[in-house]
PDB file of N, CA and C in Angstrom:
ATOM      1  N   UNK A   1     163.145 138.628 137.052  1.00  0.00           N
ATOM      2  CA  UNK A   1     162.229 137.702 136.410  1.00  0.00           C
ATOM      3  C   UNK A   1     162.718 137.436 134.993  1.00  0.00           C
ATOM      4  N   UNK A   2     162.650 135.700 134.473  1.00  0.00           N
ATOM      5  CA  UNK A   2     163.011 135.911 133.026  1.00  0.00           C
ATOM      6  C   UNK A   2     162.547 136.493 132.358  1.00  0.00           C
ATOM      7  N   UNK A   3     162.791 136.509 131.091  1.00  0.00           N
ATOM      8  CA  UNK A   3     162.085 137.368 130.037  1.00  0.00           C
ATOM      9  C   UNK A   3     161.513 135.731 129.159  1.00  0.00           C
ATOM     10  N   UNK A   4     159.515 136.196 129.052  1.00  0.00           N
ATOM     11  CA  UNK A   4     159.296 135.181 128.891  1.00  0.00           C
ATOM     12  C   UNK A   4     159.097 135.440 127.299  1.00  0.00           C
ATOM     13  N   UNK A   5     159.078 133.958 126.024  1.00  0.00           N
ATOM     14  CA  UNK A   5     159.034 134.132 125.148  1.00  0.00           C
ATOM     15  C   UNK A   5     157.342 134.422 124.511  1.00  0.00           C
ATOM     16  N   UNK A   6     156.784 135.312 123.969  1.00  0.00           N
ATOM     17  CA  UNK A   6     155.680 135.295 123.412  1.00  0.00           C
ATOM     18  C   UNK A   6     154.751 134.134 122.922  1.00  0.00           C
ATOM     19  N   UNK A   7     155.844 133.594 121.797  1.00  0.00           N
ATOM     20  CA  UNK A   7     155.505 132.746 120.963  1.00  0.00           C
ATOM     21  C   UNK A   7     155.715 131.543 121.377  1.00  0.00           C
ATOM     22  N   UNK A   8     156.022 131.122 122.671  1.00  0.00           N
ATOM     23  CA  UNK A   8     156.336 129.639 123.413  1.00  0.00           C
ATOM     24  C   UNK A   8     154.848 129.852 123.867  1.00  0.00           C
ATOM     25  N   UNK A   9     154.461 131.017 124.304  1.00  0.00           N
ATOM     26  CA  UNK A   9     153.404 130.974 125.204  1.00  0.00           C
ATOM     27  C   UNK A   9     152.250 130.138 124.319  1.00  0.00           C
ATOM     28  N   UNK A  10     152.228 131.027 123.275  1.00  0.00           N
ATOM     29  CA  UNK A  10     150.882 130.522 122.137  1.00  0.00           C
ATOM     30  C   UNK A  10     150.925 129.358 122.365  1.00  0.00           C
ATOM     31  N   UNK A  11     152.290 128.756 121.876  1.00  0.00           N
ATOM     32  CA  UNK A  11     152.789 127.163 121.247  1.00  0.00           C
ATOM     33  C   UNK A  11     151.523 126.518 122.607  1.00  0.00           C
ATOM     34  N   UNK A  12     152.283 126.767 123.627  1.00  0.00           N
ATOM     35  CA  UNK A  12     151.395 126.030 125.094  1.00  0.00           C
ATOM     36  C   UNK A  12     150.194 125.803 125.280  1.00  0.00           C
ATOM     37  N   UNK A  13     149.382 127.167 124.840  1.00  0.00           N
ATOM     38  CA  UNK A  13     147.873 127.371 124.229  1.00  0.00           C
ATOM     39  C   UNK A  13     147.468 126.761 123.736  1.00  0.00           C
ATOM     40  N   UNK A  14     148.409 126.230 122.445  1.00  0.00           N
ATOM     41  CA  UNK A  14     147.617 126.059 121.863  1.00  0.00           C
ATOM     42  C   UNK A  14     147.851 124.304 121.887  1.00  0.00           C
ATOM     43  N   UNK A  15     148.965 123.767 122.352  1.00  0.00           N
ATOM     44  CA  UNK A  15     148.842 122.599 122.761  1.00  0.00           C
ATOM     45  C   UNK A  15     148.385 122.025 123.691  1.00  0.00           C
ATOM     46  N   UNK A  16     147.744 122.695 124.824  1.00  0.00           N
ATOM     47  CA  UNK A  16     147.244 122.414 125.868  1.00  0.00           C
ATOM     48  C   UNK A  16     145.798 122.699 125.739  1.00  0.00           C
ATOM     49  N   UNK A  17     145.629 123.566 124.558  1.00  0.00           N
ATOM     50  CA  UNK A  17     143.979 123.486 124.451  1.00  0.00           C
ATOM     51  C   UNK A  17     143.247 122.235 125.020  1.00  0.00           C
ATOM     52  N   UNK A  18     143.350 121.326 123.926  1.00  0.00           N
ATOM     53  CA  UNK A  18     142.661 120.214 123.812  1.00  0.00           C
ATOM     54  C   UNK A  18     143.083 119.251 125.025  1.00  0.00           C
ATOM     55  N   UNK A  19     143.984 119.387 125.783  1.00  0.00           N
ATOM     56  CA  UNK A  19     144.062 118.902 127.109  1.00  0.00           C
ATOM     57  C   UNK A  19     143.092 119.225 127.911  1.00  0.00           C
ATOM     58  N   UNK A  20     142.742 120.615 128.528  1.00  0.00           N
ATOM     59  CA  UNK A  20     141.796 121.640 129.034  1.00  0.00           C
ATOM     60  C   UNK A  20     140.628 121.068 128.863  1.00  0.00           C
ATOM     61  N   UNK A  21     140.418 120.707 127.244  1.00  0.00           N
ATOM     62  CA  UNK A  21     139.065 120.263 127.118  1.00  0.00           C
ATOM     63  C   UNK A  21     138.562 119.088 127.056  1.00  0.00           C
ATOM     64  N   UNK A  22     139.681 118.179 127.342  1.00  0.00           N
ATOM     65  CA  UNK A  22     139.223 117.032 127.692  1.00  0.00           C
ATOM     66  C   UNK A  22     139.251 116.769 129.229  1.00  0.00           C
ATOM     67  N   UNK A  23     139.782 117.582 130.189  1.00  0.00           N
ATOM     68  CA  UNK A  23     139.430 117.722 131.450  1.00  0.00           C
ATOM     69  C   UNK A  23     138.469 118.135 132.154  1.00  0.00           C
ATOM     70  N   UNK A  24     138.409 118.829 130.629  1.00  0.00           N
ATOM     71  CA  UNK A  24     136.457 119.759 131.623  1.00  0.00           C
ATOM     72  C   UNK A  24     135.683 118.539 130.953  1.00  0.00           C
ATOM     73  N   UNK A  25     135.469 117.737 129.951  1.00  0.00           N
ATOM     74  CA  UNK A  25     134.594 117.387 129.720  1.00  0.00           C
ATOM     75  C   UNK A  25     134.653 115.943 130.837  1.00  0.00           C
ATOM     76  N   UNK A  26     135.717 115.627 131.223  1.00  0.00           N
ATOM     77  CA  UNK A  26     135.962 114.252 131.921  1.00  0.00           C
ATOM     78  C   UNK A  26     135.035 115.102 133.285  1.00  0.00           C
ATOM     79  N   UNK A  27     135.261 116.244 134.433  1.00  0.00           N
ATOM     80  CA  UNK A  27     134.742 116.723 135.270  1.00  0.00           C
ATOM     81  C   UNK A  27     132.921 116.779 134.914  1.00  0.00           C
ATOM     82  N   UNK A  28     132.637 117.390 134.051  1.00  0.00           N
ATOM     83  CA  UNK A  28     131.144 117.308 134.000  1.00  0.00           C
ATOM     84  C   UNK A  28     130.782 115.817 133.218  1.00  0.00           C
ATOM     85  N   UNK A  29     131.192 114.920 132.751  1.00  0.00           N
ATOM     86  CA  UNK A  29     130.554 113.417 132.936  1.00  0.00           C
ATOM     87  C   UNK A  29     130.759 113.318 134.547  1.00  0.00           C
ATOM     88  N   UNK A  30     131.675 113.602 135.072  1.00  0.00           N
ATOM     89  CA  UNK A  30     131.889 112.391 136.292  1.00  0.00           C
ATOM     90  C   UNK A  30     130.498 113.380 137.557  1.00  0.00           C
ATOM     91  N   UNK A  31     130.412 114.691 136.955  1.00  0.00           N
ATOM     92  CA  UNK A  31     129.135 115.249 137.695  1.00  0.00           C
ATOM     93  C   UNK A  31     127.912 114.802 137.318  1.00  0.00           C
ATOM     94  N   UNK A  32     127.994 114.705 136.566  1.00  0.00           N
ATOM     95  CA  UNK A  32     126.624 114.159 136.008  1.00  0.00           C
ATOM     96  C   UNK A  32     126.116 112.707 136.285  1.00  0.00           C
ATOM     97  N   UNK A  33     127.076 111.714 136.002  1.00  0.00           N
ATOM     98  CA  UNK A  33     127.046 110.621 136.680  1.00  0.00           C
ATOM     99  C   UNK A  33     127.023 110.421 138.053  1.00  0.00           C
ATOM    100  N   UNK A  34     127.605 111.545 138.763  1.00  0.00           N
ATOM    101  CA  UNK A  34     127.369 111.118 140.268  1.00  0.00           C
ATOM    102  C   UNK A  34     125.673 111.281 140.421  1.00  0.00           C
ATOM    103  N   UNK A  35     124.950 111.863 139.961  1.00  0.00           N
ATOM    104  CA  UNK A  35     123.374 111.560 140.273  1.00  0.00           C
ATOM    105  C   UNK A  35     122.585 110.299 139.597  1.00  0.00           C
ATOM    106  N   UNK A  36     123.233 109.745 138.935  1.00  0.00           N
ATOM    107  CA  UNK A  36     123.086 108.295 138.163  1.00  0.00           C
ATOM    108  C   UNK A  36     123.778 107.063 139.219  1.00  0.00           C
ATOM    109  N   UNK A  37     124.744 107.799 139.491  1.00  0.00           N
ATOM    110  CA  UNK A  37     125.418 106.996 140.639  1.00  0.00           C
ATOM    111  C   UNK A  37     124.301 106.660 142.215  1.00  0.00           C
ATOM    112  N   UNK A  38     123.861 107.808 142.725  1.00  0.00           N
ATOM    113  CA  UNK A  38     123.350 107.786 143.383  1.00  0.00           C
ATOM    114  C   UNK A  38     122.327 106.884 143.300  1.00  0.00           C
ATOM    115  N   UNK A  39     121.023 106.957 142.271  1.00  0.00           N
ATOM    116  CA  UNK A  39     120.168 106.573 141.616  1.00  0.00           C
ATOM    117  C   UNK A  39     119.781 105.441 141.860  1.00  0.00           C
ATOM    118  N   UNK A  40     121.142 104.791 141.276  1.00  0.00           N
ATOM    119  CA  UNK A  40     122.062 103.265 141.157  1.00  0.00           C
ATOM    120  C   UNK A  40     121.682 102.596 143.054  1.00  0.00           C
ATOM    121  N   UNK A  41     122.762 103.145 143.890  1.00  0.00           N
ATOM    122  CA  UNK A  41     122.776 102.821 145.309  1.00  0.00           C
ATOM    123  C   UNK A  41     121.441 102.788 145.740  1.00  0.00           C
ATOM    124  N   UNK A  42     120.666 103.837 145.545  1.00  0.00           N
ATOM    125  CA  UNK A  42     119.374 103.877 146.380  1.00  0.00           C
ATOM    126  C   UNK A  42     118.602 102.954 145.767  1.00  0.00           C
ATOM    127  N   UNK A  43     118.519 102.127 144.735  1.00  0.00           N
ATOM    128  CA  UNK A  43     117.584 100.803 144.063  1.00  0.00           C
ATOM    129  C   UNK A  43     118.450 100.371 144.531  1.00  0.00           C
ATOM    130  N   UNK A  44     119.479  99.808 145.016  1.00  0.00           N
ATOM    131  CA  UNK A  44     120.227  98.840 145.559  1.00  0.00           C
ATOM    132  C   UNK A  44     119.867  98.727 146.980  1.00  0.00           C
ATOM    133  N   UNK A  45     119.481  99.933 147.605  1.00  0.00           N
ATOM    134  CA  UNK A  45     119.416  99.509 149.078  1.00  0.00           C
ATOM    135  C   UNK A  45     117.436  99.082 149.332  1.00  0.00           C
ATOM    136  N   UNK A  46     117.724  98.292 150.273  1.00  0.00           N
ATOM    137  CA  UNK A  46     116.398  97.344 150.596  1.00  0.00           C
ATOM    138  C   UNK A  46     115.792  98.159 151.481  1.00  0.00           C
ATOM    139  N   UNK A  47     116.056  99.291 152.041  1.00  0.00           N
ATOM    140  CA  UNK A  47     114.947 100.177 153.220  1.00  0.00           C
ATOM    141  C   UNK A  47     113.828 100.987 151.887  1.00  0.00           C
ATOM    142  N   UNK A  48     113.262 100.853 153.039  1.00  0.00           N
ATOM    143  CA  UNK A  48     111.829 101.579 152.454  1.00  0.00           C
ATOM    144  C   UNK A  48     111.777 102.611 152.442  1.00  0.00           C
ATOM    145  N   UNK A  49     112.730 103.205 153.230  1.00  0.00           N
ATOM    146  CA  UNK A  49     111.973 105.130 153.749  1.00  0.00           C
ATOM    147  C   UNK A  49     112.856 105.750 152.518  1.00  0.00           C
ATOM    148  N   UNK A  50     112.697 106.511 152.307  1.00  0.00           N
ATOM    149  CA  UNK A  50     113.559 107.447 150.726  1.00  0.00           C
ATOM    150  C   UNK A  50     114.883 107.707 151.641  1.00  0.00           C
ATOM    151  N   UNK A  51     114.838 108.458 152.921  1.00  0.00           N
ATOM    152  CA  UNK A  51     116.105 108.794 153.204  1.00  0.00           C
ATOM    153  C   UNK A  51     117.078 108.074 153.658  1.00  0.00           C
ATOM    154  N   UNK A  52     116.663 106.591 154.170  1.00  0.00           N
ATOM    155  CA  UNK A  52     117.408 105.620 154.529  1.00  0.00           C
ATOM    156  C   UNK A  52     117.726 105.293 153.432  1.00  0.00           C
ATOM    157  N   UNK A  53     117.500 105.545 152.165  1.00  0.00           N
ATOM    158  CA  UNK A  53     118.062 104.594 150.551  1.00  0.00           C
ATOM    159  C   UNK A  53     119.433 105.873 150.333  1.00  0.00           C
ATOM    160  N   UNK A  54     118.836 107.392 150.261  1.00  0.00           N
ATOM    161  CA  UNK A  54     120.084 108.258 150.236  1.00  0.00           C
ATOM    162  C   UNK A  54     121.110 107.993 151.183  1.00  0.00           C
ATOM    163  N   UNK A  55     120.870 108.306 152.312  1.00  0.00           N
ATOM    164  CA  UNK A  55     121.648 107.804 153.499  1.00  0.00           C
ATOM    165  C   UNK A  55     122.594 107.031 152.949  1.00  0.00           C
ATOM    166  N   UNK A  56     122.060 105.880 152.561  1.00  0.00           N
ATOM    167  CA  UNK A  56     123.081 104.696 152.109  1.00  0.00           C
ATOM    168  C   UNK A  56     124.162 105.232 151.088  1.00  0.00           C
ATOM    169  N   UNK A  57     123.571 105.760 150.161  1.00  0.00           N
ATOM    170  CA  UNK A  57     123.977 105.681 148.578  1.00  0.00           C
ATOM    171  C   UNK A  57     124.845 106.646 149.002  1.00  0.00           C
ATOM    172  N   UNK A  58     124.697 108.305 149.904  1.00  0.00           N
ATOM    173  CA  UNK A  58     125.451 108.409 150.499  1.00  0.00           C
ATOM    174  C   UNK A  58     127.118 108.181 150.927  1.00  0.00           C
ATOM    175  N   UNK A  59     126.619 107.312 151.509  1.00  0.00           N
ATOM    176  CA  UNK A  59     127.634 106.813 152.456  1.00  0.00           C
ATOM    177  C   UNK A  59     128.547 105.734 151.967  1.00  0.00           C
ATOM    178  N   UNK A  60     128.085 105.048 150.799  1.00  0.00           N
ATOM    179  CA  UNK A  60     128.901 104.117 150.031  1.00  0.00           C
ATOM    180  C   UNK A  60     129.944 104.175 149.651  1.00  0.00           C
ATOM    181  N   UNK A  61     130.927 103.158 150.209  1.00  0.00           N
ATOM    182  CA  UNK A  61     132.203 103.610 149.380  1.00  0.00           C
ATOM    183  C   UNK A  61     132.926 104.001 147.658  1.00  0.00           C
ATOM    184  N   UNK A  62     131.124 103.416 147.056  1.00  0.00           N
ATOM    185  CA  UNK A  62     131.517 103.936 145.537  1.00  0.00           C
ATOM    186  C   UNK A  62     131.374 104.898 145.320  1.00  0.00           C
ATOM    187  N   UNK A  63     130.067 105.609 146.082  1.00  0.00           N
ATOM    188  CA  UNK A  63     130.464 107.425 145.978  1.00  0.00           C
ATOM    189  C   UNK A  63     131.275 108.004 146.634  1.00  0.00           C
ATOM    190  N   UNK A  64     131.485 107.925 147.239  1.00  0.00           N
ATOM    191  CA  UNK A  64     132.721 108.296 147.677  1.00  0.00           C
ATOM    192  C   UNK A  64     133.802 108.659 147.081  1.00  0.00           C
ATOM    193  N   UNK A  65     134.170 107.481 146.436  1.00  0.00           N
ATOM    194  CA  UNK A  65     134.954 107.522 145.427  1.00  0.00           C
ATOM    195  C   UNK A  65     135.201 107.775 144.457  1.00  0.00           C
ATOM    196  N   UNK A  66     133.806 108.337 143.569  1.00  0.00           N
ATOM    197  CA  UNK A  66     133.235 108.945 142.637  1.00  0.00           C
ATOM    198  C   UNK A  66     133.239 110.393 142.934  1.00  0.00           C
ATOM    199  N   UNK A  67     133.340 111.047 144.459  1.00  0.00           N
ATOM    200  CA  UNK A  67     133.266 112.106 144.670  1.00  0.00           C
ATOM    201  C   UNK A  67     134.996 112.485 144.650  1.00  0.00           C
ATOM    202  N   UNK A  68     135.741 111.951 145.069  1.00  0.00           N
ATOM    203  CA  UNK A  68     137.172 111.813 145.238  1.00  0.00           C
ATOM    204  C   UNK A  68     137.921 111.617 143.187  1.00  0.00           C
ATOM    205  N   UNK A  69     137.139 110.954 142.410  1.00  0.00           N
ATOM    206  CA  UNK A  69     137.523 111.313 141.186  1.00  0.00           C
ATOM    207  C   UNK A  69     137.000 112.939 140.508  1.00  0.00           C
ATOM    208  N   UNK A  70     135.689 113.500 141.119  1.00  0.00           N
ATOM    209  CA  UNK A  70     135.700 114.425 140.832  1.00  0.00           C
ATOM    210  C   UNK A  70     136.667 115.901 141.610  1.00  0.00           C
ATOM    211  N   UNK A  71     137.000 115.339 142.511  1.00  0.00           N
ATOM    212  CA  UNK A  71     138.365 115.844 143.203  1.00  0.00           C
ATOM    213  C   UNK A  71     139.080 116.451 142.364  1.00  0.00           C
ATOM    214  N   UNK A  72     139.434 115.227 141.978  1.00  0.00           N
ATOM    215  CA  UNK A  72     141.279 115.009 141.421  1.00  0.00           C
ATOM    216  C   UNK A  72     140.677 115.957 139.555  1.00  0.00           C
ATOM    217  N   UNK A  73     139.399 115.315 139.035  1.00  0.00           N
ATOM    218  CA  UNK A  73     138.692 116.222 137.723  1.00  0.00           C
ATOM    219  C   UNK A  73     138.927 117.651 138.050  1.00  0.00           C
ATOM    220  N   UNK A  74     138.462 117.825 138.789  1.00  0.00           N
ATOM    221  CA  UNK A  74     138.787 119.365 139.154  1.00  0.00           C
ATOM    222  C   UNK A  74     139.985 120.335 139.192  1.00  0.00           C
ATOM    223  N   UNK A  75     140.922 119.390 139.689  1.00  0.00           N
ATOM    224  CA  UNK A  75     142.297 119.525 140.167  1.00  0.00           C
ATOM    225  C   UNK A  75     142.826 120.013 138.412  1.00  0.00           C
ATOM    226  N   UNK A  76     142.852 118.941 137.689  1.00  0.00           N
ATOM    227  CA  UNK A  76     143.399 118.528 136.878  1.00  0.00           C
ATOM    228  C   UNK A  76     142.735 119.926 135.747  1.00  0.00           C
ATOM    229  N   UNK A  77     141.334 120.026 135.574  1.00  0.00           N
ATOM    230  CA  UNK A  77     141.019 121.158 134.755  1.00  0.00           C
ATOM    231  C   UNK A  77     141.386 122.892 135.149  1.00  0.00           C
ATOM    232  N   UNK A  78     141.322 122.705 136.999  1.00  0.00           N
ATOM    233  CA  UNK A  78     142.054 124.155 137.089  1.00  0.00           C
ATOM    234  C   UNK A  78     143.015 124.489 137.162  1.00  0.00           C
ATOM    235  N   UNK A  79     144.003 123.699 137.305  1.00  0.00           N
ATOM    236  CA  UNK A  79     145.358 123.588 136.880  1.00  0.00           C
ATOM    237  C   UNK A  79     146.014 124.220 135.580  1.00  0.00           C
ATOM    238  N   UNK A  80     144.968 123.171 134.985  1.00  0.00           N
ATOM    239  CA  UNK A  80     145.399 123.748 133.373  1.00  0.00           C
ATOM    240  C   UNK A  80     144.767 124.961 132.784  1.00  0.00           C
ATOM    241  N   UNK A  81     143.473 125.031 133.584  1.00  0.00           N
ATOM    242  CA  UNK A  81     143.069 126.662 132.833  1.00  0.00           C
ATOM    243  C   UNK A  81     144.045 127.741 133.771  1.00  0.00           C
ATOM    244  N   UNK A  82     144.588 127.490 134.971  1.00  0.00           N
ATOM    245  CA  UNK A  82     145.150 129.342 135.054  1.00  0.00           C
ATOM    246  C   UNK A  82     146.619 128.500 134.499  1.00  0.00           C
ATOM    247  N   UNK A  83     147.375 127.847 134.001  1.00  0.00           N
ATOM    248  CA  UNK A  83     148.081 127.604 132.851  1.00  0.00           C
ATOM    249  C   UNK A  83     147.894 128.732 131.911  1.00  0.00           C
ATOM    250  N   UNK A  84     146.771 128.222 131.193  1.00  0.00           N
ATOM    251  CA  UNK A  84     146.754 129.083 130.034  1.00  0.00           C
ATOM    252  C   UNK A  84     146.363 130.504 130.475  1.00  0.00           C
ATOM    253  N   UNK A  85     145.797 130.616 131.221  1.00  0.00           N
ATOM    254  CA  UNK A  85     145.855 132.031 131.630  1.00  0.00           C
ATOM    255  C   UNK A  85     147.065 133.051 132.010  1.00  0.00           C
ATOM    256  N   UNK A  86     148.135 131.961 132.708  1.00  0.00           N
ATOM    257  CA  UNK A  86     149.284 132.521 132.607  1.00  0.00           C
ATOM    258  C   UNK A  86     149.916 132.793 131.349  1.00  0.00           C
ATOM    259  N   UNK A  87     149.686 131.815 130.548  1.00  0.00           N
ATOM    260  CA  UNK A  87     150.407 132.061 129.063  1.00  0.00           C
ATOM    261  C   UNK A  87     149.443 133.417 128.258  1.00  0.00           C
ATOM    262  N   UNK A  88     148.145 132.948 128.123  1.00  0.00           N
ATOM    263  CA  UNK A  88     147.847 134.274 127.743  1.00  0.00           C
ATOM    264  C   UNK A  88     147.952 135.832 128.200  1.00  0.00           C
ATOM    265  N   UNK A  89     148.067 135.838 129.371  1.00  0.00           N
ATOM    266  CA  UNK A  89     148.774 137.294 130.614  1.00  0.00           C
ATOM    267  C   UNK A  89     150.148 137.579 130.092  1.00  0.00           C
ATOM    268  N   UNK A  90     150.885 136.202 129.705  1.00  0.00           N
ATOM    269  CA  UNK A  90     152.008 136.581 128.925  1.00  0.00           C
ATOM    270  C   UNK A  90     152.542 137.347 127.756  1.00  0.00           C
ATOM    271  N   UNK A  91     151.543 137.021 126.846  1.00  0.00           N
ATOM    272  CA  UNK A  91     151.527 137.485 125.481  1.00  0.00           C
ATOM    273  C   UNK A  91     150.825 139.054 125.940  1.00  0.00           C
ATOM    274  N   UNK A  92     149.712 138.735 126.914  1.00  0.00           N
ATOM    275  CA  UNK A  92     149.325 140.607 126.769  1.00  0.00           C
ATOM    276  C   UNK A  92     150.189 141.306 127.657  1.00  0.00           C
ATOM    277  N   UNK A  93     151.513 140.834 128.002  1.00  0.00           N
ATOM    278  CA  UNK A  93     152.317 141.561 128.728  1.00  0.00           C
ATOM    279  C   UNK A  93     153.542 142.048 127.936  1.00  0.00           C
ATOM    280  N   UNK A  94     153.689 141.027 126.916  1.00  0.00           N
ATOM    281  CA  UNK A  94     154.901 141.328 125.499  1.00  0.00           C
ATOM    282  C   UNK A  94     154.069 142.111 124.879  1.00  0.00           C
ATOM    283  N   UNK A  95     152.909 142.331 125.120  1.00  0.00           N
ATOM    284  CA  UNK A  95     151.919 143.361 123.670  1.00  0.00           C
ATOM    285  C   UNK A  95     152.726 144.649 124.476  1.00  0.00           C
ATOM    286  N   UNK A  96     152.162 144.557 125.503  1.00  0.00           N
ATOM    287  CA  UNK A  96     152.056 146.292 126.464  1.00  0.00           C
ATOM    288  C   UNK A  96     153.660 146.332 126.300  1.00  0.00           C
ATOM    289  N   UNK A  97     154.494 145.779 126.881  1.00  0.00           N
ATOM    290  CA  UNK A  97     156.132 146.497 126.665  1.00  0.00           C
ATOM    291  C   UNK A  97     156.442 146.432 125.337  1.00  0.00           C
ATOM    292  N   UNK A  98     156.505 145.526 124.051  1.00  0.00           N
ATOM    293  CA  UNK A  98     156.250 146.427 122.771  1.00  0.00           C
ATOM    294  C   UNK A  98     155.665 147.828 122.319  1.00  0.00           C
ATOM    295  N   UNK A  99     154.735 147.615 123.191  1.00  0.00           N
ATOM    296  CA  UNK A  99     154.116 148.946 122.650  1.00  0.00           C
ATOM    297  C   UNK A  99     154.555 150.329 123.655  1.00  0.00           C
ATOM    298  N   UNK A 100     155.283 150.141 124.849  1.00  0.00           N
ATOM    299  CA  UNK A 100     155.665 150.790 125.385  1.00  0.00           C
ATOM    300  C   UNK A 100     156.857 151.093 124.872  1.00  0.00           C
ATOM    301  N   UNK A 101     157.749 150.154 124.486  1.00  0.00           N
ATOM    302  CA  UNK A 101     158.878 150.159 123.737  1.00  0.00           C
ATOM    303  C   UNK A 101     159.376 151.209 122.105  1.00  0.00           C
ATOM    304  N   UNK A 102     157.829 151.171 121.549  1.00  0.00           N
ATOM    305  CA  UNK A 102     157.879 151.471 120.454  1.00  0.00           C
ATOM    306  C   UNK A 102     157.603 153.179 121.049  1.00  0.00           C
ATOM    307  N   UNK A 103     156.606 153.671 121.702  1.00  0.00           N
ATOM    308  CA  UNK A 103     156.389 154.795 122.621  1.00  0.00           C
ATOM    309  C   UNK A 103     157.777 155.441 122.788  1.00  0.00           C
ATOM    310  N   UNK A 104     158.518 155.025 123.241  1.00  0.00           N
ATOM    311  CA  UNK A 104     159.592 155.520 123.601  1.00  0.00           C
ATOM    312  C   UNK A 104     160.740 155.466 122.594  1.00  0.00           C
ATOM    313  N   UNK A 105     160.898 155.105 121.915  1.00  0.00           N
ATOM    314  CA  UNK A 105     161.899 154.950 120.931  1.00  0.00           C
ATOM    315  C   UNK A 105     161.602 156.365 120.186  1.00  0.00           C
ATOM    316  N   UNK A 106     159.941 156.239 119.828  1.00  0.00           N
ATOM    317  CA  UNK A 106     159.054 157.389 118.919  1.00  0.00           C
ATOM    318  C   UNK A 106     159.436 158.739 119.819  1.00  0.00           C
ATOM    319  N   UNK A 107     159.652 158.606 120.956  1.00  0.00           N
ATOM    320  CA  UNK A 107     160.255 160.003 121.734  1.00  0.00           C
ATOM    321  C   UNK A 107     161.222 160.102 121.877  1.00  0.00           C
ATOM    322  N   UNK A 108     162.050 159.254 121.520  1.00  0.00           N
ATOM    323  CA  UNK A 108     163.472 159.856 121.789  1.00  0.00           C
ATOM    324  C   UNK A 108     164.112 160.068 120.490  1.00  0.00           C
ATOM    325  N   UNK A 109     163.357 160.152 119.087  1.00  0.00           N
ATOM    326  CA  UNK A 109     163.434 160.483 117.922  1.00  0.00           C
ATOM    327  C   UNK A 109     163.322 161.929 117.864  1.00  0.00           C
TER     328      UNK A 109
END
């Protein structure tokens, strides 16, 4: 396995922060809107009974498609969080062999 750099890892962290968080925030609008969405379809549809208006709104190809962007929202924010999770696992993995490193040096003194 390479030997990974510590301080690339941060760099990633810390440039990918604000990526992360504009993915989670894009995923919970597009959740939140899907019940606005819905909302929307069921005053659009002309049946009377409540479940024939869900039914519809349902079944519409704009939710649908609204459900299929929260897909890809999803995709896109967990992606990038075990990212950084890898990078941070990184740095606490250069902590522990530093410090294992230093352990042993101190014993063979």
């Amino acid at each position: 396995m390479a030997e990974r750099d510590p301080h690339k890892a941060i760099d990633f962290i810390y440039r990918q922060a604000p990526l992360y968080a504009k993915a989670k925030a894009e995923r919970v609008r597009l959740e939140e809107f899907r019940k606005s969405k819905k909302a929307l379809l069921m005053a659009e549809c002309e049946a009377p009974a409540v479940n024939a208006r869900e039914q519809y709104a349902y079944a519409h190809p704009d939710y649908i498609a609204l459900l299929d962007g929260i897909a890809a929202a999803v995709e896109t924010e967990e992606t990038l969080r075990w990212q950084l999770v890898a990078a941070q696992e990184t740095v606490a993995i250069w902590r522990t062999e530093s410090a294992n490193n230093r352990a042993i040096d101190r014993a063979a003194a």
